[in-house]
Protein backbone atom coordinates (compact mmCIF):
# COMPACT_ATOMS: atom_id res chain seq x y z
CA UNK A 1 -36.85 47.81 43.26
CA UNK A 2 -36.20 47.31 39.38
CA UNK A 3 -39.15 45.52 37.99
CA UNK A 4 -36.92 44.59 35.06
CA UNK A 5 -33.53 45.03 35.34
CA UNK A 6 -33.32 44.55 31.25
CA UNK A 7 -35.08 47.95 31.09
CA UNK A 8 -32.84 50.12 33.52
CA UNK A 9 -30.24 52.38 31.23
CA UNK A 10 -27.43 54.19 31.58
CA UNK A 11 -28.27 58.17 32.38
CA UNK A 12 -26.95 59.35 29.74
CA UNK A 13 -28.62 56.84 27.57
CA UNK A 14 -31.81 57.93 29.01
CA UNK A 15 -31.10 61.62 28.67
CA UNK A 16 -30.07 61.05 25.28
CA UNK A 17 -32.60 58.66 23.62
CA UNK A 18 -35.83 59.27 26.72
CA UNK A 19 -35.96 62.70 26.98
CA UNK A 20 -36.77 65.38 24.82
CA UNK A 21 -33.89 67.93 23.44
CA UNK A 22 -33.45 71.50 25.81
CA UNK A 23 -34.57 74.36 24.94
CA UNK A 24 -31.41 75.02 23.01
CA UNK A 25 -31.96 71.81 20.99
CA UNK A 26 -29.31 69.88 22.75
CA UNK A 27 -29.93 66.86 24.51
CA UNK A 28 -30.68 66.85 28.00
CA UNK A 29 -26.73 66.69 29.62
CA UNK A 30 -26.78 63.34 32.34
CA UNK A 31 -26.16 65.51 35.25
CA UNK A 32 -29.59 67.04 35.02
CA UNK A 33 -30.82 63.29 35.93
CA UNK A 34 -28.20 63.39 38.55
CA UNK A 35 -29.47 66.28 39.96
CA UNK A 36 -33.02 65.23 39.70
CA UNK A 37 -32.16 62.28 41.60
CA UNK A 38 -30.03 63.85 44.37
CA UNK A 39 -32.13 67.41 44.96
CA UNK A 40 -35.05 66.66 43.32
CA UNK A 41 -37.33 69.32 42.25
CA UNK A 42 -39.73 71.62 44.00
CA UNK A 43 -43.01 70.99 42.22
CA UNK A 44 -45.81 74.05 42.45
CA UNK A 45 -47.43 72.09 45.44
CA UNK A 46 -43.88 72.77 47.96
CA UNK A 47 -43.41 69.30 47.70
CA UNK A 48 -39.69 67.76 46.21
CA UNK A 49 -40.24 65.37 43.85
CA UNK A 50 -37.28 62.81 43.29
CA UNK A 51 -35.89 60.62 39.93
CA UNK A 52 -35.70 57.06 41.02
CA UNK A 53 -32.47 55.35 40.07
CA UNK A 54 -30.29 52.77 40.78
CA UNK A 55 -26.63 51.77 40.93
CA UNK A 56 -25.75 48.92 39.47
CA UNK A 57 -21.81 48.29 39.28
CA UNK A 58 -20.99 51.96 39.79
CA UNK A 59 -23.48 52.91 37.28
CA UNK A 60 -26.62 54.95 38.12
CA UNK A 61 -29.44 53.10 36.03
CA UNK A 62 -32.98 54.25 35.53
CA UNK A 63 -35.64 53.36 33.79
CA UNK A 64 -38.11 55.17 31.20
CA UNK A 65 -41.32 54.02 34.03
CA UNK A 66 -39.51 55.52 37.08
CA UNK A 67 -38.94 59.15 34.68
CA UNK A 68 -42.18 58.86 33.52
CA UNK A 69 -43.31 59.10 37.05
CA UNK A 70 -41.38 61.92 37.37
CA UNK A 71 -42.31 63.59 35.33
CA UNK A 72 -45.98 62.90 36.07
CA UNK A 73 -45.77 63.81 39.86
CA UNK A 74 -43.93 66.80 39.36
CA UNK A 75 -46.67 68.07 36.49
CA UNK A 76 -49.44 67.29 38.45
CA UNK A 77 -51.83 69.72 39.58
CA UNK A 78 -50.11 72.00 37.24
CA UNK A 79 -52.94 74.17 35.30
CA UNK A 80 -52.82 73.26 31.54
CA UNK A 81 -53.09 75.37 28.48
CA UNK A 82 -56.70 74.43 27.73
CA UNK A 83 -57.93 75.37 31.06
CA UNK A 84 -57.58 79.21 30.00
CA UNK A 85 -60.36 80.71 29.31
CA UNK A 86 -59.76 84.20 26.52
CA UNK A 87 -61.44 86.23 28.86
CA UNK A 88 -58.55 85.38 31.45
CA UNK A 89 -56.29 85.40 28.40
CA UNK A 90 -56.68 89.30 27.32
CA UNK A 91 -57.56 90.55 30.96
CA UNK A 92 -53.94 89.47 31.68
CA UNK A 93 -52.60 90.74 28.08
CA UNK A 94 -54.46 94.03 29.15
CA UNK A 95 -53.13 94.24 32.86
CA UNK A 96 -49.61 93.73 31.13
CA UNK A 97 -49.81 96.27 28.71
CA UNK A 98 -50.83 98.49 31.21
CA UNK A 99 -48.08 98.12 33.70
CA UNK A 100 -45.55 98.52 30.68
CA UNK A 101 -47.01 102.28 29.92
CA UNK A 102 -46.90 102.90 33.72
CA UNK A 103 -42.95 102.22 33.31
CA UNK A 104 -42.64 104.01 30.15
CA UNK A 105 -42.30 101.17 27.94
């Protein structure tokens, strides 16, 4: 349930102003919401991970809470930067290199 209905937006409002740009600097479009709501996402644990939202007189609402948990559960668990050690760093840097000079490259 909505704790706040005053809170719920429009996707693409929430793409637009909640999300950060894609990788190509463009906003996020509103049907990747869409599809996060109706497929989900697979997160590294096997488990599919869903957006919350809500429709509310033919428009799917959501809210910036119910993305933030989103985004949360589907990034959790997930290794972060900092957690790499350089020794793991350059032994992988080093196993790459080598496999590119086994194929010639």
């Amino acid at each position: 349930m909505i704790a706040n209905i005053q809170q719920a937006a429009t996707l693409s409002h929430a793409a637009r102003n909640w999300l950060p740009p894609a990788r190509t600097g463009n906003p996020v479009h509103p049907s990747v919401l869409t599809r996060w709501s109706d497929r989900g996402i697979v997160a590294r644990s096997g488990e599919r991970i869903f957006l919350h939202t809500w429709r509310v007189g033919g428009q799917r609402m959501v809210t910036q809470a119910a993305i933030e948990e989103f985004l949360e559960a589907l990034n959790a668990g997930s290794p972060a930067s900092d957690d790499l050690d350089d020794d793991s760093v350059s032994r992988r840097a080093h196993e790459a290199s080598s496999a590119l000079e086994r194929l010639g490259c």
